[in-house]
C-alpha atoms as a PDB file:
ATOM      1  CA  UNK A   1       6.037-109.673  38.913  1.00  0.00           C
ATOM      2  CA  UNK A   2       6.169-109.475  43.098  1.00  0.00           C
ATOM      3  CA  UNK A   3       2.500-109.595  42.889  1.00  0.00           C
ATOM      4  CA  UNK A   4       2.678-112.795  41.102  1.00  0.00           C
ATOM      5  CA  UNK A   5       5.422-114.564  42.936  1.00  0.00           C
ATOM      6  CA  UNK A   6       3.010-113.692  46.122  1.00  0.00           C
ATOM      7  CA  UNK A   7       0.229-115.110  44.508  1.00  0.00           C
ATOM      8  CA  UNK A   8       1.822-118.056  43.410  1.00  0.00           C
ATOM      9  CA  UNK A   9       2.377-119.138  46.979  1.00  0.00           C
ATOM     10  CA  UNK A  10       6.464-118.640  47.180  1.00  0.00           C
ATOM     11  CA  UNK A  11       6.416-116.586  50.308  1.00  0.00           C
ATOM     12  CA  UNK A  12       5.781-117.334  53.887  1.00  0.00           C
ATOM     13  CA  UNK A  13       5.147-115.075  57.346  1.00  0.00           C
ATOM     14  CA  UNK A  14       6.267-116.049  60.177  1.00  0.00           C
ATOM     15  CA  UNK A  15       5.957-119.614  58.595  1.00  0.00           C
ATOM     16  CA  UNK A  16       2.421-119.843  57.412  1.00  0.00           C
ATOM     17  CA  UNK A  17       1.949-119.464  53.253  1.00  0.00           C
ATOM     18  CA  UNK A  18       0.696-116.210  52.382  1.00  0.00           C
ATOM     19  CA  UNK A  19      -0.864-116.058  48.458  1.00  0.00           C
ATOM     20  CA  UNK A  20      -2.332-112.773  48.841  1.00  0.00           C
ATOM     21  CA  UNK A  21      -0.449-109.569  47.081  1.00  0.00           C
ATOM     22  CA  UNK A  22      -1.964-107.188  49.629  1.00  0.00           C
ATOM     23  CA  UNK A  23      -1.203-109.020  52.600  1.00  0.00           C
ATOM     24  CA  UNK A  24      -0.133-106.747  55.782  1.00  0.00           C
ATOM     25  CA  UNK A  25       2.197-107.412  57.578  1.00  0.00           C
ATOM     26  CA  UNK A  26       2.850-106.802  61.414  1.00  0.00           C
ATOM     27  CA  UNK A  27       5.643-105.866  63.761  1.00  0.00           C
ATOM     28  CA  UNK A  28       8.333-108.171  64.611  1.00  0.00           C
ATOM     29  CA  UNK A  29       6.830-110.444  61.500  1.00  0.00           C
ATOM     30  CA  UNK A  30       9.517-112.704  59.411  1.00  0.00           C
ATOM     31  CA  UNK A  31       8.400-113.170  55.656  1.00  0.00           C
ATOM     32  CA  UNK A  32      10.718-115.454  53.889  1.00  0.00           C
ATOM     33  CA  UNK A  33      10.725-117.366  50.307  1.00  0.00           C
ATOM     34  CA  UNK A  34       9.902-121.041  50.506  1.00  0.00           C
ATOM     35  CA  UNK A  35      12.320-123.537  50.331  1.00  0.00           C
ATOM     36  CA  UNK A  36      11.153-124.926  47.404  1.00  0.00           C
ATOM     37  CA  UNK A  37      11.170-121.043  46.012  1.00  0.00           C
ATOM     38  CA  UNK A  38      14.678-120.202  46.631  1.00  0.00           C
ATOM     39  CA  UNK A  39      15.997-121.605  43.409  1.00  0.00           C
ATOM     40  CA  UNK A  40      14.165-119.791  40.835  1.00  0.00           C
ATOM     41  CA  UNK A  41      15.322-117.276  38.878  1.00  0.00           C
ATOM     42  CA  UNK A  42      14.217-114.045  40.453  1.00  0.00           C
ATOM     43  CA  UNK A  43      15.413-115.378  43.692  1.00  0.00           C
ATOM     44  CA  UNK A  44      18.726-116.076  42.495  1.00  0.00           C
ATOM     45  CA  UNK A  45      19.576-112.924  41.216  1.00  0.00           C
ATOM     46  CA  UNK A  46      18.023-111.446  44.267  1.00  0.00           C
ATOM     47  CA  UNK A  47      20.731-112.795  46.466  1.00  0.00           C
ATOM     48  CA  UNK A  48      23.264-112.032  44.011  1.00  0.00           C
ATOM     49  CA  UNK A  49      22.680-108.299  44.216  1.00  0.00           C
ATOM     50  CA  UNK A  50      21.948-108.103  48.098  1.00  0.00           C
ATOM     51  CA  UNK A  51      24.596-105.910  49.173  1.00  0.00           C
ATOM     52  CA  UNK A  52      23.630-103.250  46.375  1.00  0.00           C
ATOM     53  CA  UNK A  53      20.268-101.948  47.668  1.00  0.00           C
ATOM     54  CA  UNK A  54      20.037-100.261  50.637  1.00  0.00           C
ATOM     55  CA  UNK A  55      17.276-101.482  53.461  1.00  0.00           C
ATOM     56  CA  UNK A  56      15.140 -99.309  54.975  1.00  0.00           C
ATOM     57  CA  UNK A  57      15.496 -98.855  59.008  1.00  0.00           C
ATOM     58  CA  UNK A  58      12.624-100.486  60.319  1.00  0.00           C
ATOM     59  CA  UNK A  59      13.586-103.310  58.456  1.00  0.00           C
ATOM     60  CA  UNK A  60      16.710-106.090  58.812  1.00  0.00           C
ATOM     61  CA  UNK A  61      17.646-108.355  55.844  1.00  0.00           C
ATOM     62  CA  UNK A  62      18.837-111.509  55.903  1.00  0.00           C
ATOM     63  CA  UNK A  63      20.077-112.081  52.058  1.00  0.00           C
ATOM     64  CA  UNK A  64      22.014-115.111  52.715  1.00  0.00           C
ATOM     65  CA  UNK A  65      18.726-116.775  54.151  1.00  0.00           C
ATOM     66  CA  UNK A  66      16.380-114.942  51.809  1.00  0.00           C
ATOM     67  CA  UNK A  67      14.632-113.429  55.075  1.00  0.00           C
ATOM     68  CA  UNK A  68      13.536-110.076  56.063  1.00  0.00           C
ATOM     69  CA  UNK A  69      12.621-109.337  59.604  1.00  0.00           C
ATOM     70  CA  UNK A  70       9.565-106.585  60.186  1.00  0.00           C
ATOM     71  CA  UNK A  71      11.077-104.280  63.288  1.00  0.00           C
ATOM     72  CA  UNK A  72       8.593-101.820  62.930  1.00  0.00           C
ATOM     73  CA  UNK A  73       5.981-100.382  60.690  1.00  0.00           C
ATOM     74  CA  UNK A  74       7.538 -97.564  58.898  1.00  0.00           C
ATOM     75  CA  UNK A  75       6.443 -94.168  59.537  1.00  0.00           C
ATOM     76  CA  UNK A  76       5.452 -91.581  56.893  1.00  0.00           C
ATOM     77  CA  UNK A  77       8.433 -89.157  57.803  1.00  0.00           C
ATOM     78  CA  UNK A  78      10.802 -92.197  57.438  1.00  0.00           C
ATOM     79  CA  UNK A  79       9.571 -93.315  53.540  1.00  0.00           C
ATOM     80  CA  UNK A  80      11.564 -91.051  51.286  1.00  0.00           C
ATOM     81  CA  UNK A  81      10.098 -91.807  48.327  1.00  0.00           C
ATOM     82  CA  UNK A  82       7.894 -89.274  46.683  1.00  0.00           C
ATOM     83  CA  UNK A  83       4.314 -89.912  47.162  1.00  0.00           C
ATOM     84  CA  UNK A  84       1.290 -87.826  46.289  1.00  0.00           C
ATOM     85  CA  UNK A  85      -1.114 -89.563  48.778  1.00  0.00           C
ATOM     86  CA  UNK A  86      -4.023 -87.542  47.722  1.00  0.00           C
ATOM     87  CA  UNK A  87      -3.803 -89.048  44.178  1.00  0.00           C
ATOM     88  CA  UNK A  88      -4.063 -92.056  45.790  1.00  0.00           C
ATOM     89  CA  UNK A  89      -6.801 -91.555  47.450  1.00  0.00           C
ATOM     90  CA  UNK A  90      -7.990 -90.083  44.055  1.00  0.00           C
ATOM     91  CA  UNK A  91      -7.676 -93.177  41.700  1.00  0.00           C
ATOM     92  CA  UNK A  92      -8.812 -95.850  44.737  1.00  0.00           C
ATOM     93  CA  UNK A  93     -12.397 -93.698  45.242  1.00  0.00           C
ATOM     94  CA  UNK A  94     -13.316 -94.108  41.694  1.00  0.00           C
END
């Protein structure tokens, strides 16, 4: 569903429209949700359950604005999630 929304043209970097899923993104970079965006579903209940999730150091949310603001580019010590990078690797040399 992200990938869509992205695609569909309801985000913006640092103010441009961005309709590519794999976009990457920069330090100090701002991606927000359009304007137009901000009332649709998935948006909605995004900034209903903003205090519930917890945000990652290297980034700052802004829930109230629908805003996140890129500090840094994480680091692979800092990711906690479990990640195999080798399968990665694996399924994307096929």
């Amino acid at each position: 569903m992200a990938r869509q929304l992205v695609k569909h043209g309801h985000f913006r970097v640092n103010g441009q429209k961005v309709d590519i899923p794999s976009y990457r993104v920069s330090e100090h970079d701002v991606v927000e949700v359009r304007e137009k965006s901000r009332d649709l579903t998935p948006f909605v209940i995004a900034t209903a359950e903003a205090g519930s999730k917890t945000v990652p150091a290297w980034l700052e949310a802004i829930p109230t604005q629908l805003k996140v603001l890129v500090h840094s580019l994480p680091a692979r010590q800092v990711i906690d999630t479990q990640v195999q990078e080798q399968l990665i690797v694996e399924l994307y040399s096929k």
